[in-house]
Protein backbone atom coordinates (compact mmCIF):
# COMPACT_ATOMS: atom_id res chain seq x y z
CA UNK A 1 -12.22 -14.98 -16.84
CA UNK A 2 -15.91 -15.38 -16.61
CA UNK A 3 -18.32 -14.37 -19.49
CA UNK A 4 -18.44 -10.96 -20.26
CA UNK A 5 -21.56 -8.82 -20.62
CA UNK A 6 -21.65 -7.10 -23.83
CA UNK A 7 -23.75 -3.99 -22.44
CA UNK A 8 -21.00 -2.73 -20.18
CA UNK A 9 -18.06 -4.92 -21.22
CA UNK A 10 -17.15 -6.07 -17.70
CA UNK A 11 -17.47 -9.48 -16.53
CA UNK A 12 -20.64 -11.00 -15.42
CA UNK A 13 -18.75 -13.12 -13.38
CA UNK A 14 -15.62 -13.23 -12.04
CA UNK A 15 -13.11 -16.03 -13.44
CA UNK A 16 -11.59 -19.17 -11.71
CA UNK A 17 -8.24 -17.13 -10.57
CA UNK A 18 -10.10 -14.04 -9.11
CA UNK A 19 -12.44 -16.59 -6.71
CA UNK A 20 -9.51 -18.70 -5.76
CA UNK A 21 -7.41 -15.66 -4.26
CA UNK A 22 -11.22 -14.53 -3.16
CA UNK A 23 -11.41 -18.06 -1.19
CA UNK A 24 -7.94 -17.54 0.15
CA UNK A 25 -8.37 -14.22 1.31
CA UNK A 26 -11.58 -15.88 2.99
CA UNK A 27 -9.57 -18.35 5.06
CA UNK A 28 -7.19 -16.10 6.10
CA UNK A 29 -7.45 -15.56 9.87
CA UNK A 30 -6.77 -13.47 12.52
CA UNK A 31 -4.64 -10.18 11.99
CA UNK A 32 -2.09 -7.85 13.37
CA UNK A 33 -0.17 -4.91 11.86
CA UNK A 34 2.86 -3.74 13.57
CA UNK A 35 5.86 -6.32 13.78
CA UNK A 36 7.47 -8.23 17.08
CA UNK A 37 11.06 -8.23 18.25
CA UNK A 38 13.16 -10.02 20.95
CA UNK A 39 15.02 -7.30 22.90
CA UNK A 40 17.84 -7.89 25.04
CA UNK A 41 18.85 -5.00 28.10
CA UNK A 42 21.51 -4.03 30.02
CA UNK A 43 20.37 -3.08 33.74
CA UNK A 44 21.69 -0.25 36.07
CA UNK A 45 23.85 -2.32 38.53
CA UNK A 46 27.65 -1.97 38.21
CA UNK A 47 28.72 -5.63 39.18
CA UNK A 48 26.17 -7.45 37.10
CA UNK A 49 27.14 -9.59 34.16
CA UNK A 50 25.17 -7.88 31.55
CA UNK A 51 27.46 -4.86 31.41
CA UNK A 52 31.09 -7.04 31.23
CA UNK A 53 29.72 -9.27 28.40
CA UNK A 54 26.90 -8.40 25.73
CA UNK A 55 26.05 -12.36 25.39
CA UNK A 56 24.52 -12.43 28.48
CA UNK A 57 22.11 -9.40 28.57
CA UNK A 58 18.64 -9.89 30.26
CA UNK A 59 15.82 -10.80 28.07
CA UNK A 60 14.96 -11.90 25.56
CA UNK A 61 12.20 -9.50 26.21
CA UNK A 62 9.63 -9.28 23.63
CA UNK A 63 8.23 -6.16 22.35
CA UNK A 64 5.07 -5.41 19.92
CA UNK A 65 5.29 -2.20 18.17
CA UNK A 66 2.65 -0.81 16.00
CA UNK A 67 1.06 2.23 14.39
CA UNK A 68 -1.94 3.68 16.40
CA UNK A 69 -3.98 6.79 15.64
CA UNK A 70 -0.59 7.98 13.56
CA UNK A 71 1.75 7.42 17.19
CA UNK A 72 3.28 4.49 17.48
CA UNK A 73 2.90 2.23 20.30
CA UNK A 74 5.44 -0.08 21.84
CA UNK A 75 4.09 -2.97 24.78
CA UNK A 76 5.67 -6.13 26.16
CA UNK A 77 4.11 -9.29 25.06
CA UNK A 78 5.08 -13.23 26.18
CA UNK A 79 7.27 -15.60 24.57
CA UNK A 80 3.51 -17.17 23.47
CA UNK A 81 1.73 -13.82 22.40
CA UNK A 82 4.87 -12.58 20.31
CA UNK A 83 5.09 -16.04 18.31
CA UNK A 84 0.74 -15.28 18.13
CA UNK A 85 1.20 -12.02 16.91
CA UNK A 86 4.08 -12.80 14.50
CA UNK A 87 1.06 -15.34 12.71
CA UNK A 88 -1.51 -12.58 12.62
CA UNK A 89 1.37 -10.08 11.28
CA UNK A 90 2.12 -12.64 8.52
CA UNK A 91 -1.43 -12.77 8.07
CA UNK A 92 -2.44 -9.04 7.52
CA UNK A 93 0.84 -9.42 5.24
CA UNK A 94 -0.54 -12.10 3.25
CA UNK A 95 -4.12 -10.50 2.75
CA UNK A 96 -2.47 -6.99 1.90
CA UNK A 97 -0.82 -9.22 -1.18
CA UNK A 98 -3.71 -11.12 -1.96
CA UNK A 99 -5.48 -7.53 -2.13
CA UNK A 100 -3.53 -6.33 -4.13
CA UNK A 101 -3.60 -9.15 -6.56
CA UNK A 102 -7.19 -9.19 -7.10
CA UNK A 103 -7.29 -5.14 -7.43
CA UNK A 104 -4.50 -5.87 -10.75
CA UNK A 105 -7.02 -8.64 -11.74
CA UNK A 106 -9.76 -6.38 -11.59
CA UNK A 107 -7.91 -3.62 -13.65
CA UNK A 108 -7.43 -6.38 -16.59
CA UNK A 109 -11.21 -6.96 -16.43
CA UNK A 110 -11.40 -4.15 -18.92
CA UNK A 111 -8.93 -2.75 -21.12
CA UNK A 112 -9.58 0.43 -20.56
CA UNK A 113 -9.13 0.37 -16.58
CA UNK A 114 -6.39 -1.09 -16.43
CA UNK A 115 -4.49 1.66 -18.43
CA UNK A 116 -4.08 4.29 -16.03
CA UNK A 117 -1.82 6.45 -18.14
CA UNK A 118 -3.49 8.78 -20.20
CA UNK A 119 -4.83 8.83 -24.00
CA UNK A 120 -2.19 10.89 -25.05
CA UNK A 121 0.60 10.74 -22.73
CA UNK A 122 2.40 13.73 -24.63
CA UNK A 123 2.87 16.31 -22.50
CA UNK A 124 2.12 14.49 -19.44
CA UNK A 125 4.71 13.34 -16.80
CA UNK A 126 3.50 10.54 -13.81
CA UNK A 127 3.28 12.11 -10.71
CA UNK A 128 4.12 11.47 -6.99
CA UNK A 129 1.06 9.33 -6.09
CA UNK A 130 -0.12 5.72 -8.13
CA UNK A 131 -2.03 6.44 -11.43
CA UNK A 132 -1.55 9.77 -11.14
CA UNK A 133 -0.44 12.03 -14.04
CA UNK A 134 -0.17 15.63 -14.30
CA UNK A 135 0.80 18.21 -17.08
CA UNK A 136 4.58 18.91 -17.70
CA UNK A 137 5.07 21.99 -17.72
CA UNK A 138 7.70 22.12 -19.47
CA UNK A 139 6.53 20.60 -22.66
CA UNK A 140 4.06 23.61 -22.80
CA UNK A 141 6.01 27.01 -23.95
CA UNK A 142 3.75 29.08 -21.77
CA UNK A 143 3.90 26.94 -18.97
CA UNK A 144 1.12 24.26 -19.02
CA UNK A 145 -1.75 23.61 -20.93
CA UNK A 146 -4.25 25.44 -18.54
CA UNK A 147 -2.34 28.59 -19.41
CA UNK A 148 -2.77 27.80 -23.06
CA UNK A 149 -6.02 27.53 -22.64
CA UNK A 150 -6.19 31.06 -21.13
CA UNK A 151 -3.88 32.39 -23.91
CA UNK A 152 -6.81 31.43 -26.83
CA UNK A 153 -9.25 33.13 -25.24
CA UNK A 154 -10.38 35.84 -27.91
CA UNK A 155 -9.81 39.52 -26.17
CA UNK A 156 -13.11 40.82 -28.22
CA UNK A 157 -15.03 37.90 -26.09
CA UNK A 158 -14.26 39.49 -22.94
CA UNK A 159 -15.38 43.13 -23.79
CA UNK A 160 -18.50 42.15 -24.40
């Protein structure tokens, strides 16, 4: 790691492992999300030798599915795009990794980032979503500590 600054306690500088997943992120090409797949078919005719044996189906057709505006979409690519698009796909793959590496990295930067549970992790169970932790309610008699809080409120304090 690089040296640290003693104001904030964060590196100055990142250190030799952060720039060298930096530099291959960097390098990293094209990409593509989605994933490609040879597809074989049976056709419509009742003599033709795709229906009396399955080895000899038409195709291999190639198909490149992916996630667009939350629908997914499904076109027909060459022999030459699909083994493109498998790159760029193992690509996106790679980067999402290397992304993820350097996010962990950054976490360890400073202690206290990369502890995402809480000070006092009594009474608290981890929730659905990453670093996310909410109250159990059932370590709390009256049903979580907001109600608590509501219980100790003095009833003289409100009268006034």
């Amino acid at each position: 790691m690089g040296r640290v600054d003693e104001a904030s306690a964060v590196p100055a500088e990142p250190g030799a492992d952060h720039r060298a997943l930096a530099a291959e992120l960097a390098a990293i090409g094209y990409l593509a999300s989605g994933s490609v797949i040879a597809a074989t078919t049976t056709c419509s005719s009742r003599g033709c030798h795709c229906r009396l044996d399955p080895a000899r189906r038409h195709g291999p057709y190639w198909q490149w599915s992916r996630s667009v505006d939350g629908r997914r979409r499904t076109q027909r690519v060459s022999e030459a795009q699909a083994r493109l698009l498998q790159g760029w796909i193992a690509n996106r793959r790679r980067a999402e990794a290397i992304l993820s590496e350097l996010e962990a990295l950054s976490l360890r930067a400073v202690p206290s980032l990369g502890d995402d549970q809480p000070s006092s992790s009594e009474g608290f169970v981890r929730g659905k979503y990453l670093n996310q932790w909410i109250p159990d309610r059932r370590a709390h008699p009256t049903g979580g500590p907001e109600r608590v809080a509501k219980s100790r409120v003095d009833p003289a304090a409100r009268s006034r």
